[in-house]
PDB file of N, CA and C in Angstrom:
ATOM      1  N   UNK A   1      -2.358 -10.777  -1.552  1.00  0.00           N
ATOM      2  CA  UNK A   1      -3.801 -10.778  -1.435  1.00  0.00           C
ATOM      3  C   UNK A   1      -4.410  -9.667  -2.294  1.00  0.00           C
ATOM      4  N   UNK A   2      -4.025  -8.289  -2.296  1.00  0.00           N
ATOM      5  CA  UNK A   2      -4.359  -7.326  -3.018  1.00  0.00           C
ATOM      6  C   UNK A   2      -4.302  -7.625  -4.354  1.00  0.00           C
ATOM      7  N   UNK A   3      -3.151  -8.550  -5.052  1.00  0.00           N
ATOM      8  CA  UNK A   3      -3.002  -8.588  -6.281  1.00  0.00           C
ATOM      9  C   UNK A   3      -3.806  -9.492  -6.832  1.00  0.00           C
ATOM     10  N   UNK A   4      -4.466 -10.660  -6.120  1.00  0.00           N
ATOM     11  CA  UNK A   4      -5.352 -11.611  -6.633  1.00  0.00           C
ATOM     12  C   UNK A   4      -6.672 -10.639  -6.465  1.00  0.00           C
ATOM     13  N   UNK A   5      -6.826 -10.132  -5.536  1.00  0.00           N
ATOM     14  CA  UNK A   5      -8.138  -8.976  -5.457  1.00  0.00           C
ATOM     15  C   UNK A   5      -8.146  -8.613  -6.616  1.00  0.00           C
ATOM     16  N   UNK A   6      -7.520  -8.122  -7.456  1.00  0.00           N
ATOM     17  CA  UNK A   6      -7.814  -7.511  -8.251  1.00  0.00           C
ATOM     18  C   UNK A   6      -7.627  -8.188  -9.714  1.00  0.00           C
ATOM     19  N   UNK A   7      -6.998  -9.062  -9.781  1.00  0.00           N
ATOM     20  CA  UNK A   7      -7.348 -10.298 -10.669  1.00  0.00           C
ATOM     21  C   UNK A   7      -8.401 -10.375 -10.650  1.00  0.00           C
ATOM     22  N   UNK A   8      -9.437 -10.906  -9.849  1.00  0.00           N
ATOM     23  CA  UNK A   8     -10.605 -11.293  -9.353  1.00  0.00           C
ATOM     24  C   UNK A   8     -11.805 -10.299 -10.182  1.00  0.00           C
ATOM     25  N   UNK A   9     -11.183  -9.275  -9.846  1.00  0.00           N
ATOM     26  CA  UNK A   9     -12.347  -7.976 -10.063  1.00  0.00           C
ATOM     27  C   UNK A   9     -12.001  -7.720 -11.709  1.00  0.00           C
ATOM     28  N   UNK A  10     -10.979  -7.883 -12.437  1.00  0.00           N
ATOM     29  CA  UNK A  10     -10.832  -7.919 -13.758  1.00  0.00           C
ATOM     30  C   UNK A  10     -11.389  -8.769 -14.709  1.00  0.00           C
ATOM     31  N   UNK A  11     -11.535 -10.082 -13.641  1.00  0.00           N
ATOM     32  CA  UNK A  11     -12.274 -11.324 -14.177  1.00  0.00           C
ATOM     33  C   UNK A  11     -13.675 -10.705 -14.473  1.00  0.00           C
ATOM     34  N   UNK A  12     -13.930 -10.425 -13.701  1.00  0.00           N
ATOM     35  CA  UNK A  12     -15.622 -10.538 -12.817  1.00  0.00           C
ATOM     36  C   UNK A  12     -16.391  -9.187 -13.550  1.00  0.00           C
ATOM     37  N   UNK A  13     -15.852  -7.996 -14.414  1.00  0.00           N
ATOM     38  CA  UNK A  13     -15.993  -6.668 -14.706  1.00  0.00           C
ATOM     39  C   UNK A  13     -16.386  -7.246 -15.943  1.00  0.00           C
ATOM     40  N   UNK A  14     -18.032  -6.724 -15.775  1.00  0.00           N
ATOM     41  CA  UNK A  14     -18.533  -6.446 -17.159  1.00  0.00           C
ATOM     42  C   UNK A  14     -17.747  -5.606 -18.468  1.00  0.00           C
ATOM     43  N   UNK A  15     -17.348  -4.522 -17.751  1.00  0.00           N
ATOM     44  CA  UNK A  15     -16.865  -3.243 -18.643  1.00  0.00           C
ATOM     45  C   UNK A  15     -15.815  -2.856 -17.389  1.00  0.00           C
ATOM     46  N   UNK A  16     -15.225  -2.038 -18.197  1.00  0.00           N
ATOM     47  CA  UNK A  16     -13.701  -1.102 -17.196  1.00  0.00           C
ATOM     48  C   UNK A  16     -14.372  -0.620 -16.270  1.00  0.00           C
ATOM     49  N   UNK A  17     -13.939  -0.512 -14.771  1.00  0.00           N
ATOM     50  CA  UNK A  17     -14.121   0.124 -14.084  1.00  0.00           C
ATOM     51  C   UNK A  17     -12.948   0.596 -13.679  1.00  0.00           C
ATOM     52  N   UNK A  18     -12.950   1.884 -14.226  1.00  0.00           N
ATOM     53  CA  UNK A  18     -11.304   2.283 -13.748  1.00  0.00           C
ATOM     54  C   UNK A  18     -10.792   3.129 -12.191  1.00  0.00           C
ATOM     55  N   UNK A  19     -12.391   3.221 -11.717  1.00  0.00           N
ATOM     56  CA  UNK A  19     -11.582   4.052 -10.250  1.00  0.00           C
ATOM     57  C   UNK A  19     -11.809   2.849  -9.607  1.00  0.00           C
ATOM     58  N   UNK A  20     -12.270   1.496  -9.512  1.00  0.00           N
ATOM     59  CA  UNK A  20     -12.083   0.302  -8.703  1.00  0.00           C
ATOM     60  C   UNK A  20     -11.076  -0.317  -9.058  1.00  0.00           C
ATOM     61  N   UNK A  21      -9.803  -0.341 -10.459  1.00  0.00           N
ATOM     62  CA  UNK A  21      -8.961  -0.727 -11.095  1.00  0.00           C
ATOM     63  C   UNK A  21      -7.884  -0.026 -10.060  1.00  0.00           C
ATOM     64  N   UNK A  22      -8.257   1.732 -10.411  1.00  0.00           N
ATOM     65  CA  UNK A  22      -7.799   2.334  -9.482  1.00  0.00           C
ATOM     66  C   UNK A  22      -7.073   2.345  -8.138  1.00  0.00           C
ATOM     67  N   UNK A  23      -8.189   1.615  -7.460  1.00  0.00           N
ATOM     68  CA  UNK A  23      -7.989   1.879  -6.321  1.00  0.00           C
ATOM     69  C   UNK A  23      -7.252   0.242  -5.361  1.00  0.00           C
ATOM     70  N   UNK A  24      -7.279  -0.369  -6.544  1.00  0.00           N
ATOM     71  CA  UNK A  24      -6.633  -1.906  -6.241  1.00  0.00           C
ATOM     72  C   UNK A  24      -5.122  -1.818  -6.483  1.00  0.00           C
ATOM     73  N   UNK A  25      -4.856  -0.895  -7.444  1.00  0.00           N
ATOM     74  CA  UNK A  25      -3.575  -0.511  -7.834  1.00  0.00           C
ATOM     75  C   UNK A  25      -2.642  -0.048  -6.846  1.00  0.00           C
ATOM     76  N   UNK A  26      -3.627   1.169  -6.355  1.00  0.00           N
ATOM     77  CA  UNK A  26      -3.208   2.214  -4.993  1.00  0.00           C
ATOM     78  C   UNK A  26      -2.918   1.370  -3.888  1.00  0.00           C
ATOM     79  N   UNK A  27      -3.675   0.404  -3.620  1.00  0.00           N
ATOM     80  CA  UNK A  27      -3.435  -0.476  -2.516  1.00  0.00           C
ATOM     81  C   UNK A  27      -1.853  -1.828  -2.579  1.00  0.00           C
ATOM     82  N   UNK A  28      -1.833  -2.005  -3.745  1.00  0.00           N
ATOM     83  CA  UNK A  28      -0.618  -3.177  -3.868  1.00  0.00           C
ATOM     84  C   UNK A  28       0.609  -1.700  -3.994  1.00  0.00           C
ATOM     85  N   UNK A  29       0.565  -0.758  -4.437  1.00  0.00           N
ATOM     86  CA  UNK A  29       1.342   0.164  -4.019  1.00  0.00           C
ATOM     87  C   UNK A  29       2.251   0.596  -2.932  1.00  0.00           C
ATOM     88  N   UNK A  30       0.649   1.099  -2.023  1.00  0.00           N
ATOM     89  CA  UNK A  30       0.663   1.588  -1.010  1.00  0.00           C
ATOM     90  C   UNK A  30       1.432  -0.041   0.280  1.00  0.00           C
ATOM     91  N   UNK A  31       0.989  -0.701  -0.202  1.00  0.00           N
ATOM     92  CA  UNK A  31       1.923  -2.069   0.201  1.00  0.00           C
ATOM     93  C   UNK A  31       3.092  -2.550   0.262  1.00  0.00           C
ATOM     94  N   UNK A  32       3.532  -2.477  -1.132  1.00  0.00           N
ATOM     95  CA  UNK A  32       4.719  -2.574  -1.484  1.00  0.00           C
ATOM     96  C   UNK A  32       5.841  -1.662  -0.532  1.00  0.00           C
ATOM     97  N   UNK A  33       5.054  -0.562  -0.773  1.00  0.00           N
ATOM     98  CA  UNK A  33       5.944   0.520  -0.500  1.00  0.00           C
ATOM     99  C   UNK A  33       6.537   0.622   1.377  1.00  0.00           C
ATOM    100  N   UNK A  34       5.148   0.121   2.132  1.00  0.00           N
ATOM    101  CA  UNK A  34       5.482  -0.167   3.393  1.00  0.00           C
ATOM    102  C   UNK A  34       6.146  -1.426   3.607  1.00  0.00           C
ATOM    103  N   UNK A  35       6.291  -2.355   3.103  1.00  0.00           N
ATOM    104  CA  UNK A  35       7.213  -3.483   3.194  1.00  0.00           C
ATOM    105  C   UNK A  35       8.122  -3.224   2.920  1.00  0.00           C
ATOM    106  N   UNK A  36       8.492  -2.273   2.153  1.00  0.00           N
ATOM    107  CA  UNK A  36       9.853  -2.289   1.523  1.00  0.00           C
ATOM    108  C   UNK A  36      10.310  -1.298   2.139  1.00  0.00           C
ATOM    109  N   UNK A  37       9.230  -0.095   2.874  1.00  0.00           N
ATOM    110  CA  UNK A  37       9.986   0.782   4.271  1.00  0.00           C
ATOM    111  C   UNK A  37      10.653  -0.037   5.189  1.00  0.00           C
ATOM    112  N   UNK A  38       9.685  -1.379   5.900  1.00  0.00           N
ATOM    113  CA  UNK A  38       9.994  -1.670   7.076  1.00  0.00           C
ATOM    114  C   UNK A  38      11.016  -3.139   7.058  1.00  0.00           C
ATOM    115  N   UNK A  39      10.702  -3.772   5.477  1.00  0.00           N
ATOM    116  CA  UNK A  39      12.099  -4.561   5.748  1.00  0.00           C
ATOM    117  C   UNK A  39      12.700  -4.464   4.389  1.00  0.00           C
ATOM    118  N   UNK A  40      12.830  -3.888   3.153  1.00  0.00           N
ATOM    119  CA  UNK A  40      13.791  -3.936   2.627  1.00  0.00           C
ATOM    120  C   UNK A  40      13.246  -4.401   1.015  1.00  0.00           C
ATOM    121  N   UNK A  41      14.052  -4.268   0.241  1.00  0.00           N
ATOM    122  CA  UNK A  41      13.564  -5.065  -0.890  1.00  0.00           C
ATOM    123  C   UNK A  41      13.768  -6.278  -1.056  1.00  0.00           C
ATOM    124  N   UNK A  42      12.377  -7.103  -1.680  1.00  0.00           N
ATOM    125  CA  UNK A  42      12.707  -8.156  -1.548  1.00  0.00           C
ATOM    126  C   UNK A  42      13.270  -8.859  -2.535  1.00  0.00           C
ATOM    127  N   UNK A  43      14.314  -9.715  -2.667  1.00  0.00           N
ATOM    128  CA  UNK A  43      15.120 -10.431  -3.554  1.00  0.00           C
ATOM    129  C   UNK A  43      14.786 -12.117  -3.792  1.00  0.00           C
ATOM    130  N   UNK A  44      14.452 -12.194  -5.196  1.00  0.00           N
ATOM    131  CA  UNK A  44      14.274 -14.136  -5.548  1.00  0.00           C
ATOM    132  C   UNK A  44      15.143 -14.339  -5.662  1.00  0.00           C
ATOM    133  N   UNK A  45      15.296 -15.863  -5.140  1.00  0.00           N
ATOM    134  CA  UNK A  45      16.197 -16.868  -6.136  1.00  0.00           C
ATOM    135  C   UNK A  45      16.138 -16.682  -7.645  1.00  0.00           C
ATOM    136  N   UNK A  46      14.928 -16.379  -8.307  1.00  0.00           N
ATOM    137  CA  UNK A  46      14.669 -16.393  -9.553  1.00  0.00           C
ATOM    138  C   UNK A  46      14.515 -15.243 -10.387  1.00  0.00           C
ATOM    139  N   UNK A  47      15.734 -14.698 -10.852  1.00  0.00           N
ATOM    140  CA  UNK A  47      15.680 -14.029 -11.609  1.00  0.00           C
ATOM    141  C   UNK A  47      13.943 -13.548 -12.988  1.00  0.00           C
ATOM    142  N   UNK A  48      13.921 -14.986 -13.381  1.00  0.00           N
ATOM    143  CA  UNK A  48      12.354 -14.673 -13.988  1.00  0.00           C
ATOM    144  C   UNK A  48      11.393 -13.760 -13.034  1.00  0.00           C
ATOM    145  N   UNK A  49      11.128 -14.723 -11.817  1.00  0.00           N
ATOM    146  CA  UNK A  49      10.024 -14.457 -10.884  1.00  0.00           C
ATOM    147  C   UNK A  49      10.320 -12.645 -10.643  1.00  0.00           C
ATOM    148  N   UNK A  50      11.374 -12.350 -10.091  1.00  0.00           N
ATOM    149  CA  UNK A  50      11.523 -11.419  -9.743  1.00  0.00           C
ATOM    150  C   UNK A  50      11.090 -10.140 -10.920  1.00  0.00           C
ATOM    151  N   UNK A  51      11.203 -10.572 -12.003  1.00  0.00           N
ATOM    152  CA  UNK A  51      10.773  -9.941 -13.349  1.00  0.00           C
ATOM    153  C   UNK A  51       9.103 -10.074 -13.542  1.00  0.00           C
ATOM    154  N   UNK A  52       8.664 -10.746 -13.675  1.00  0.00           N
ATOM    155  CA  UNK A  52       6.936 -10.837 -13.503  1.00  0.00           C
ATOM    156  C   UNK A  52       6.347  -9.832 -12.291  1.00  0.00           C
ATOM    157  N   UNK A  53       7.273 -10.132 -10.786  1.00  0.00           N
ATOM    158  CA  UNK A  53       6.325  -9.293  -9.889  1.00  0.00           C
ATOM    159  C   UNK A  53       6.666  -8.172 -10.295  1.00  0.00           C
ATOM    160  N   UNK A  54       8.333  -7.377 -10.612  1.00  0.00           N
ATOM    161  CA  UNK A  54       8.208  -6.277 -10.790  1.00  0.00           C
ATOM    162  C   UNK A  54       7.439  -5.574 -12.461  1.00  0.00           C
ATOM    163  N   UNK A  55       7.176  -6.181 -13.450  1.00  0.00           N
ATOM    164  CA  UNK A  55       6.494  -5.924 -14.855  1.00  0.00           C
ATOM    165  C   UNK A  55       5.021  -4.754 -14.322  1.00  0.00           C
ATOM    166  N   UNK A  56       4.541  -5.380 -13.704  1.00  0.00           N
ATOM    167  CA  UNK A  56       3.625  -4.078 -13.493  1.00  0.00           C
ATOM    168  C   UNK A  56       3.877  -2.766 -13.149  1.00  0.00           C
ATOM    169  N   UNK A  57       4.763  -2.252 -12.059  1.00  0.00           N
ATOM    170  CA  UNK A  57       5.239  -1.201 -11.683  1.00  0.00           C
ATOM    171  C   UNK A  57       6.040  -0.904 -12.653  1.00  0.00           C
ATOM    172  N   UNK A  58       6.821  -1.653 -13.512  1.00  0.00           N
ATOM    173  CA  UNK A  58       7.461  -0.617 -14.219  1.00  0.00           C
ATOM    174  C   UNK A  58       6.800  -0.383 -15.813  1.00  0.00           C
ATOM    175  N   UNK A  59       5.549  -0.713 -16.163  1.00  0.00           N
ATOM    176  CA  UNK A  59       5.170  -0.551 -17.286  1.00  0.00           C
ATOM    177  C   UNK A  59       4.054   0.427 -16.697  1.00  0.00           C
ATOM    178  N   UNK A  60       3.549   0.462 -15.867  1.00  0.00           N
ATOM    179  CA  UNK A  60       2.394   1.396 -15.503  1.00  0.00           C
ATOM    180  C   UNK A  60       3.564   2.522 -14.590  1.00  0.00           C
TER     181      UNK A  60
END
């Protein structure tokens, strides 16, 4: 949900807004990071897929 949020708001942005870019970032983060406290990392069948979700975290 966070990550289409912010699709959404990239669409929709006249010009950069980078502390609302910001703070959409902080949140799929701050997400990740508690899912992956409370159950683990998660693993695809699909090698690709699994490469797309992780491409953001590891280029930023």
């Amino acid at each position: 949900m966070k990550a289409w949020n912010l699709g959404w708001v990239v669409i929709k942005m006249p010009g950069p807004d980078y502390e609302r870019l910001m703070y959409y970032m902080c949140n799929m983060l701050y997400f990740q990071h508690e899912i992956t406290r409370k159950f683990g990392d998660l693993q695809l069948d699909n090698l690709d897929a699994e490469i797309i979700l992780n491409r953001p975290w590891e280029e930023n």
